[in-house]
Protein backbone atom coordinates (compact mmCIF):
# COMPACT_ATOMS: atom_id res chain seq x y z
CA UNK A 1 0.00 0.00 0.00
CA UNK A 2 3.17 2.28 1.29
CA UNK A 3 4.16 2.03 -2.99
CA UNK A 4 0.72 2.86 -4.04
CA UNK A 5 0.37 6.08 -1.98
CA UNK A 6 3.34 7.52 -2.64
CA UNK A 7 2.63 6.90 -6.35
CA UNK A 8 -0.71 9.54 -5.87
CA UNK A 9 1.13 11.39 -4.21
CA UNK A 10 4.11 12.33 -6.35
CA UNK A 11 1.59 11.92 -9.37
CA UNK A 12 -0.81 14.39 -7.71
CA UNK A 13 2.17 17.13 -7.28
CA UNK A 14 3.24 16.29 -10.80
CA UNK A 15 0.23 17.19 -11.81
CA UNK A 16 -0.77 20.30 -10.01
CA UNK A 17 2.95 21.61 -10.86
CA UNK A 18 2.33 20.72 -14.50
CA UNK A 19 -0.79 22.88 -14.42
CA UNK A 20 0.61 25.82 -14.51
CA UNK A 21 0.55 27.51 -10.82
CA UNK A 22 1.24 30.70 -9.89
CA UNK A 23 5.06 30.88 -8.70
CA UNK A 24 4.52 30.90 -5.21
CA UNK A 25 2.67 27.18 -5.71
CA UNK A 26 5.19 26.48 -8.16
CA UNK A 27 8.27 27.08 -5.56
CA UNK A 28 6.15 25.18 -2.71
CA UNK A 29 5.76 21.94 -5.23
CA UNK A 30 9.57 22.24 -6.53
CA UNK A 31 10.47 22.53 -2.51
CA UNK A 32 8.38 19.66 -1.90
CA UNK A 33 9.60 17.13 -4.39
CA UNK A 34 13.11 17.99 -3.16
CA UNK A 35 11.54 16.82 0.12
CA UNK A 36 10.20 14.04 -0.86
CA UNK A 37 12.83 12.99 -3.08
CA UNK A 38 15.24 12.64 -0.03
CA UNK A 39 12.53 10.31 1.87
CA UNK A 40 11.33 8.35 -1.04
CA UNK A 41 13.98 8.17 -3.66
CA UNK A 42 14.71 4.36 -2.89
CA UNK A 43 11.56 2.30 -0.93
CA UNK A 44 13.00 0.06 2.03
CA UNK A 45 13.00 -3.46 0.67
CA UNK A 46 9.98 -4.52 3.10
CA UNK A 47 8.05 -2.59 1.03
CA UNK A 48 9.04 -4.16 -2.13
CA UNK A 49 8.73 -7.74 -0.32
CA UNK A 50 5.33 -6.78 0.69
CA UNK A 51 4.24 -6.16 -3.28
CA UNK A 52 5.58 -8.73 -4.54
CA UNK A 53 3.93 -10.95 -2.00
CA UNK A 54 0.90 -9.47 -3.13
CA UNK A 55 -0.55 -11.43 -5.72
CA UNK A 56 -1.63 -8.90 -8.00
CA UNK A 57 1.86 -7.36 -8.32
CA UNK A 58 4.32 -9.87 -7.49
CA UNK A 59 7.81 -9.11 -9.44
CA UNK A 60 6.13 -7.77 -12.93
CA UNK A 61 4.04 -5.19 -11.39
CA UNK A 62 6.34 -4.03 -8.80
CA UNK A 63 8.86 -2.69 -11.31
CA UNK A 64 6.34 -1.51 -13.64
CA UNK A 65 4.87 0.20 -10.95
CA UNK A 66 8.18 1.26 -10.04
CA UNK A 67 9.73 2.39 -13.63
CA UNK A 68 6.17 4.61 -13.70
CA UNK A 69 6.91 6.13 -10.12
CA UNK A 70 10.51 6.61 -10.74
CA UNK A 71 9.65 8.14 -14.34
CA UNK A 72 6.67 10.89 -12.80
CA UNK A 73 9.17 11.95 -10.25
CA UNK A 74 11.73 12.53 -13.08
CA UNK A 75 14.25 10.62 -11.42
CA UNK A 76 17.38 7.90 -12.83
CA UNK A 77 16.53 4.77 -11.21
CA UNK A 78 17.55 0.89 -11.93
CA UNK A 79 14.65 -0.40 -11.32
CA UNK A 80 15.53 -3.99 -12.34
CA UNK A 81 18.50 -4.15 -9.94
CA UNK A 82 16.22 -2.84 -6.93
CA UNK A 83 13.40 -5.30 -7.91
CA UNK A 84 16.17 -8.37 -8.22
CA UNK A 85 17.84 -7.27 -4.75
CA UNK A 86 14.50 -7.42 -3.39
CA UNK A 87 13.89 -10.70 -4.54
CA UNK A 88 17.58 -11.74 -3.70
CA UNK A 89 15.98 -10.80 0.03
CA UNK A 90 13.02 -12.76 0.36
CA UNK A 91 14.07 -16.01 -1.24
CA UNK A 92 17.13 -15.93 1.72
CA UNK A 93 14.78 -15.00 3.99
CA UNK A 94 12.14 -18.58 2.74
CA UNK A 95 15.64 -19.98 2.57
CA UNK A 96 15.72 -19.73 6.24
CA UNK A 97 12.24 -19.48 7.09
CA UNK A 98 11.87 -23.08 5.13
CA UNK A 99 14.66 -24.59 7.15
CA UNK A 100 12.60 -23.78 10.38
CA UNK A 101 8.94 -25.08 9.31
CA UNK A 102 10.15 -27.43 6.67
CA UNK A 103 7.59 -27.65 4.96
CA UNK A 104 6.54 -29.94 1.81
CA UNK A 105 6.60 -27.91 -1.35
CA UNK A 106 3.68 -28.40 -3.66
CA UNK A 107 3.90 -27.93 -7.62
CA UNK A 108 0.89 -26.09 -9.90
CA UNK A 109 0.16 -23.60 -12.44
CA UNK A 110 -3.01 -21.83 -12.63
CA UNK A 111 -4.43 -10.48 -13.61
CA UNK A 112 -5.59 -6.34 -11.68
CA UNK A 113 -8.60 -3.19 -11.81
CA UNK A 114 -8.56 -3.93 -8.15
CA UNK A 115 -5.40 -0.94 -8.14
CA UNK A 116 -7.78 1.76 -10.08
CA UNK A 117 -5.75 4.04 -11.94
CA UNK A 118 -2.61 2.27 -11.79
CA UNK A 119 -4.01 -1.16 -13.34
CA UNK A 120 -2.63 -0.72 -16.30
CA UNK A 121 0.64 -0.22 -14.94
CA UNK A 122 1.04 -3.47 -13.44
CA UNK A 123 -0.16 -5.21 -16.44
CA UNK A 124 2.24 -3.93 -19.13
CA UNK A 125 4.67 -6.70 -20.38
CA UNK A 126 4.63 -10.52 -18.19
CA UNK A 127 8.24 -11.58 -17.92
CA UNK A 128 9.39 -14.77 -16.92
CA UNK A 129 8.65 -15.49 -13.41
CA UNK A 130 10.56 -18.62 -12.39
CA UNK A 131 12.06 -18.82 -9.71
CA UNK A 132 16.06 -20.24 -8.81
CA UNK A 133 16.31 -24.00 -9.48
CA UNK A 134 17.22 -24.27 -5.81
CA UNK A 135 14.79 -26.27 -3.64
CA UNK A 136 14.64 -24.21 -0.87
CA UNK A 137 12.83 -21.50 -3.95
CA UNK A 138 10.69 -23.55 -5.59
CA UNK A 139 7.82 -21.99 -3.85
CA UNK A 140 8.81 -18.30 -4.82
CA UNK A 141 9.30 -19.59 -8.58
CA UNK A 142 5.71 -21.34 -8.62
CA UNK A 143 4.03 -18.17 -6.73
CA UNK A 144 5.78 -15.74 -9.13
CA UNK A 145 4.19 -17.91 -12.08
CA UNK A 146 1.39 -18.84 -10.45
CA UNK A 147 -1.89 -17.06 -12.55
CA UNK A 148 -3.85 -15.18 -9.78
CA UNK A 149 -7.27 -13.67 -10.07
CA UNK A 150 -7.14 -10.31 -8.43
CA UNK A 151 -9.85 -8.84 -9.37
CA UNK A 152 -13.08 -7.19 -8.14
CA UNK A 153 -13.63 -8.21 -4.45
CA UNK A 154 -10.46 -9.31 -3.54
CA UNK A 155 -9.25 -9.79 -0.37
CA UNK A 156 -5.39 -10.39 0.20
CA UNK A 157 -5.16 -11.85 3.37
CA UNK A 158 -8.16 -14.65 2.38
CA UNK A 159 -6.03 -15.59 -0.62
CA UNK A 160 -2.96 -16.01 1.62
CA UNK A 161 -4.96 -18.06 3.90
CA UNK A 162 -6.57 -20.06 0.95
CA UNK A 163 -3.32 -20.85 -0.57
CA UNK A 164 -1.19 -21.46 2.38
CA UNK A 165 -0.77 -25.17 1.62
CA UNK A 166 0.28 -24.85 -1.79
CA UNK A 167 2.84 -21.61 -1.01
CA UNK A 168 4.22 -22.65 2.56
CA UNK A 169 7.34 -20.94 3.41
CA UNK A 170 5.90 -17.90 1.42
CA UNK A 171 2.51 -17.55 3.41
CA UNK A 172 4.38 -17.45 6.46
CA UNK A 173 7.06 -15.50 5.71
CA UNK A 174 5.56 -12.25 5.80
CA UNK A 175 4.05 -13.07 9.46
CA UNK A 176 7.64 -14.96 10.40
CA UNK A 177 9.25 -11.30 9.30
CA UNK A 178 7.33 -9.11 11.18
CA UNK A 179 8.23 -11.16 14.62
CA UNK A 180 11.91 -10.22 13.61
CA UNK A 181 11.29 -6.50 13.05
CA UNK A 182 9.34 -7.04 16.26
CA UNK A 183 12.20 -8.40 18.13
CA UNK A 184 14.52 -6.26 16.38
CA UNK A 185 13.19 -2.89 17.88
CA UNK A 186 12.67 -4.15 20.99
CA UNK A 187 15.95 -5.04 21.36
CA UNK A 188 17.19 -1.35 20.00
């Protein structure tokens, strides 16, 4: 959701600045994208993990969603290398999430107006989505493949819980993470 705000946002000031304000709006919005710019130039990779665990974005939409944000806010990014780090993350992370529950991967192959405006966005080109031919990513591979219907009423924790058996590390790693930001800032 953190992505999908920020992307109204920075569209909305985009917007208003390209509609010719007066100079006094004009300065606030150029003083305000230098702001924001220095908070949001590169998302923390929990946000990233969190849309592509969401299965109407997953890798595909997260960078298109991505090369759009980093393109309104007129800004150089490499978005591929940020979306691949971010994957790099949370396949170590089911790497050592899987080694705790162990669980018994499951193999099957099955798109988004649910996001409004930015739709379109995530459904530009589909790239390959398999996975790492290492065991412990199998899971990640099938999810990323996986064909999810995302649309209308759609409800992401249900579909987590509905397709815990057949994506095990993956539906609890976002629950197994937030214990260890837990624990982290307690201990800090």
């Amino acid at each position: 959701m953190v992505i999908f705000e920020c992307i109204k946002i920075i569209c909305t000031i985009k917007q208003t600045s390209l509609a010719n304000p007066g100079p006094s709006v004009k300065r606030l919005l150029d003083s305000m994208k230098v702001k924001w710019c220095a908070y949001f130039t590169e998302f923390p990779p929990i946000y990233a993990i969190a849309a592509i665990l969401d299965p109407g974005v997953k890798l595909e939409g997260l960078t298109n969603l991505l090369s759009f944000y980093y393109q309104q806010l007129d800004v150089n990014f490499d978005v591929p290398y940020y979306v691949n780090k971010c994957k790099h993350i949370l396949e170590r992370l089911c790497e050592d999430y899987a080694a705790v529950i162990q669980p018994q991967l499951v193999g099957s192959s099955m798109g988004a107006s649910r996001f409004g405006i930015l739709g379109p966005v995530l459904k530009k080109s589909r790239p390959d989505g398999s996975g790492s031919s290492s065991s412990s990513n199998i899971g990640i591979g099938e999810y990323l493949s996986y064909q999810h219907e995302t649309e209308g009423d759609f409800h992401i924790i249900q579909w987590w819980k509905n397709h815990s058996s057949k994506f095990q590390v993956l539906a609890r790693t976002p629950s197994l993470l937030l214990v260890q930001i837990s624990s982290f800032f307690r201990k800090h």
